[in-house]
Protein backbone atom coordinates (compact mmCIF):
# COMPACT_ATOMS: atom_id res chain seq x y z
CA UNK A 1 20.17 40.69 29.26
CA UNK A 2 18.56 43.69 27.74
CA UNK A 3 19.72 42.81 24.31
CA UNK A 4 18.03 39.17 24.93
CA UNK A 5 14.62 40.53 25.59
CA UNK A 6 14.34 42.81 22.77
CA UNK A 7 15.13 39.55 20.20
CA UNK A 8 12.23 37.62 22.32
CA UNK A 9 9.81 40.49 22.37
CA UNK A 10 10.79 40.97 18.25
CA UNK A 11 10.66 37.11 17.66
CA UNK A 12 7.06 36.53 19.58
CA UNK A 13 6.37 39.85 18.02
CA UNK A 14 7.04 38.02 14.14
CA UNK A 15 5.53 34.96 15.66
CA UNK A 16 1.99 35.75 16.78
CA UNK A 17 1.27 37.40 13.89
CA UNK A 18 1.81 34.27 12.04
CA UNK A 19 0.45 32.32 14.32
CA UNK A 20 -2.94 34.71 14.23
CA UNK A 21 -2.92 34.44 10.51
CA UNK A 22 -3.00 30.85 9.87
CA UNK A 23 -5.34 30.50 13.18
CA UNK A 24 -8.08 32.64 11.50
CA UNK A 25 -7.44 32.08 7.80
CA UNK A 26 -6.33 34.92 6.78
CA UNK A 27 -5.18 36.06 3.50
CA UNK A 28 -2.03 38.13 3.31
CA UNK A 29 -4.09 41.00 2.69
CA UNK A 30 -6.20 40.41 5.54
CA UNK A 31 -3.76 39.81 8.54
CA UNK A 32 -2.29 43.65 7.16
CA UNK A 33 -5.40 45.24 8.12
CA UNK A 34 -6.23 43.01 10.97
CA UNK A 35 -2.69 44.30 11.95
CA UNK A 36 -2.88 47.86 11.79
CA UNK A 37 -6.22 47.75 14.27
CA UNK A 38 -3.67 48.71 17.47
CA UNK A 39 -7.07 47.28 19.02
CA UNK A 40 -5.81 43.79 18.13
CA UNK A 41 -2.24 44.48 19.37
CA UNK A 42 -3.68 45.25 22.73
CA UNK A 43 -5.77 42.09 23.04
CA UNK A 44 -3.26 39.93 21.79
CA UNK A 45 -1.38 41.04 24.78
CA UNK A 46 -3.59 40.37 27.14
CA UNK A 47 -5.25 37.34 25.88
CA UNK A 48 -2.96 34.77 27.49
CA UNK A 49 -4.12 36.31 30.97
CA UNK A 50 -7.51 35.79 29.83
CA UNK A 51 -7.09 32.56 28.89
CA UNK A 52 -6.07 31.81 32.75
CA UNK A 53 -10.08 32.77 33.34
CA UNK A 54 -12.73 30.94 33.38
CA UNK A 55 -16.13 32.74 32.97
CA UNK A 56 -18.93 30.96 34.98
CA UNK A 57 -22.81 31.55 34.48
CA UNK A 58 -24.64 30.31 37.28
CA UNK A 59 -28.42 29.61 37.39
CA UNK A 60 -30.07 31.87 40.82
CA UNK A 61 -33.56 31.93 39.95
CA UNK A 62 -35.68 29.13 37.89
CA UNK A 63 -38.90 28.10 37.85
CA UNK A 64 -41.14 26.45 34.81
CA UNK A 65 -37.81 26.00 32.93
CA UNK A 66 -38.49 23.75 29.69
CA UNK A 67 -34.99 23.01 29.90
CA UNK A 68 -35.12 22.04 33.11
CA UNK A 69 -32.54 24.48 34.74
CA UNK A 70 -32.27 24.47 38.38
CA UNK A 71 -30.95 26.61 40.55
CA UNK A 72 -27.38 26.13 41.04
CA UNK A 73 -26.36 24.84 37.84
CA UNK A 74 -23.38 26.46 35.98
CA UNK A 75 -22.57 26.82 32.90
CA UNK A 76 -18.51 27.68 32.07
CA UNK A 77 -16.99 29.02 29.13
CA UNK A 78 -13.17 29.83 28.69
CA UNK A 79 -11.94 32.80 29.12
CA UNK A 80 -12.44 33.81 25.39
CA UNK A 81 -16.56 33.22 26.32
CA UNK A 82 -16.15 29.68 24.20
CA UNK A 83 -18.60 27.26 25.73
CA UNK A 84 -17.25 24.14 27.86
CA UNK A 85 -19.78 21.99 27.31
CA UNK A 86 -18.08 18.83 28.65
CA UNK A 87 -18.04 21.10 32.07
CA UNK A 88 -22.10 22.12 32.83
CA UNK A 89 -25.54 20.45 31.75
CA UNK A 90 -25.64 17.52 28.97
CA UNK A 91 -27.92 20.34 27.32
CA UNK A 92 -27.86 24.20 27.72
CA UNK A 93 -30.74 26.02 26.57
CA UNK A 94 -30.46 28.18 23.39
CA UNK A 95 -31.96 31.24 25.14
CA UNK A 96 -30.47 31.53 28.30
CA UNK A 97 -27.08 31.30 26.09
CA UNK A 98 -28.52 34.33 24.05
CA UNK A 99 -29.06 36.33 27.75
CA UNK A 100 -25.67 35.59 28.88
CA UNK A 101 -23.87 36.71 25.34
CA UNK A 102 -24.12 40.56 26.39
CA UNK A 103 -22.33 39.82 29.74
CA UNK A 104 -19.63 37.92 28.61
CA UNK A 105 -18.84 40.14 26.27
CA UNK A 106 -18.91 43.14 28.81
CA UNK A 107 -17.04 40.63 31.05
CA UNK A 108 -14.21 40.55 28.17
CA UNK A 109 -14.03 44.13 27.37
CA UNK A 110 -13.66 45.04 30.96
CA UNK A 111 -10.98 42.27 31.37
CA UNK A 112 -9.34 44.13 28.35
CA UNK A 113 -9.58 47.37 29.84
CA UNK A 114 -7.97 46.29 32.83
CA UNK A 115 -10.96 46.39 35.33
CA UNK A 116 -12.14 43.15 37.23
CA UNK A 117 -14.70 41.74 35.20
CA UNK A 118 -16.70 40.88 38.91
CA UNK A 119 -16.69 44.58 39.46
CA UNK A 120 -19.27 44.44 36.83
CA UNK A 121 -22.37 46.48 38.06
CA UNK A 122 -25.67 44.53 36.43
CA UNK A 123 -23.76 40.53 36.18
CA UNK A 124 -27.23 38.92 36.00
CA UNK A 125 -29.59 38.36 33.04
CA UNK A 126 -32.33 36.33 31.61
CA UNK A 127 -33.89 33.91 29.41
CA UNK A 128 -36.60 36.00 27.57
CA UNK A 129 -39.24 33.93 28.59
CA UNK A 130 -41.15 36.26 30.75
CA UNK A 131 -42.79 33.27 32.78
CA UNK A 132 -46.56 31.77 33.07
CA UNK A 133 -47.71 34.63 35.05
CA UNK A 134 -47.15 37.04 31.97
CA UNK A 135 -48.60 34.63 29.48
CA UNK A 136 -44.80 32.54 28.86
CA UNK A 137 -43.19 29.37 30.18
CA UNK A 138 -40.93 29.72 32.52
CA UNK A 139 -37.74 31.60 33.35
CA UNK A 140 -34.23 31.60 34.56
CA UNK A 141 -31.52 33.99 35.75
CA UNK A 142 -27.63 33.91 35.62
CA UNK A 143 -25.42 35.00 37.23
CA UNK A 144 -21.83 35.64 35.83
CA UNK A 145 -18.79 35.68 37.68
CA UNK A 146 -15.16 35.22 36.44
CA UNK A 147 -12.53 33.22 38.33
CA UNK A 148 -9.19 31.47 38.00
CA UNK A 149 -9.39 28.66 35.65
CA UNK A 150 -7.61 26.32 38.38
CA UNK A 151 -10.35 27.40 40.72
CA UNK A 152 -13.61 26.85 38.15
């Protein structure tokens, strides 16, 4: 049984980077230095977990919002932080995006690190719009949370 898990760990092993290489584009050259980043090992191994996540951005706070964001919406992204957009608003604004970039990110490299992305200590961010009392628009918050993708 032993001997059978070594040959699938070497053949998925052979496979992925393959698979990786034609995925990105890579040249020869490139998928050897992409390789020997142990960095990319690591997340390679985790990234089917992640892709078992879905990251959710939900509006808390919105008022004057050009975009019309209410309170409540969601936004969802995979867990790779690739936006769903069949899944929240017919249109997301641009900014808020921009505002939730950081956390998802942080979300990810926390997932990587093998800490619970909704342990995450400041989840919530902004459009940059700093509202009509300040001389803007409007604004919105988001708050990000990470869940199961069969439960998002």
């Amino acid at each position: 049984m032993r001997s059978d898990m070594g040959i699938r760990a070497a053949a998925w092993n052979a496979f992925k980077w393959k698979l990786m290489k034609a995925r990105l584009g890579y040249t020869d050259e490139e998928i050897k230095i992409f390789r020997e980043n142990p960095r990319n090992d690591d997340v390679l191994s985790k990234a089917s977990a992640l892709m078992n996540k879905t990251i959710v951005l939900e509006v808390v706070e919105s008022h004057g919002c050009n975009s019309q964001h209410k309170v409540g919406d969601k936004f969802y992204l995979d867990g790779a932080g690739n936006l769903l957009t069949k899944r929240g608003p017919e249109k997301i604004c641009i900014y808020a995006l921009k505002a939730a970039a950081s956390m998802v990110f942080a979300s990810n490299e926390l997932f990587y690190a093998g800490i619970d992305p909704n342990e995450m200590r400041f989840k919530r961010a902004a459009c940059f719009d700093v509202g009509v009392q300040c001389g803007g628009w409007g604004r919105i918050v988001l708050e990000l949370r990470v869940q199961e993708r069969k439960e998002a």
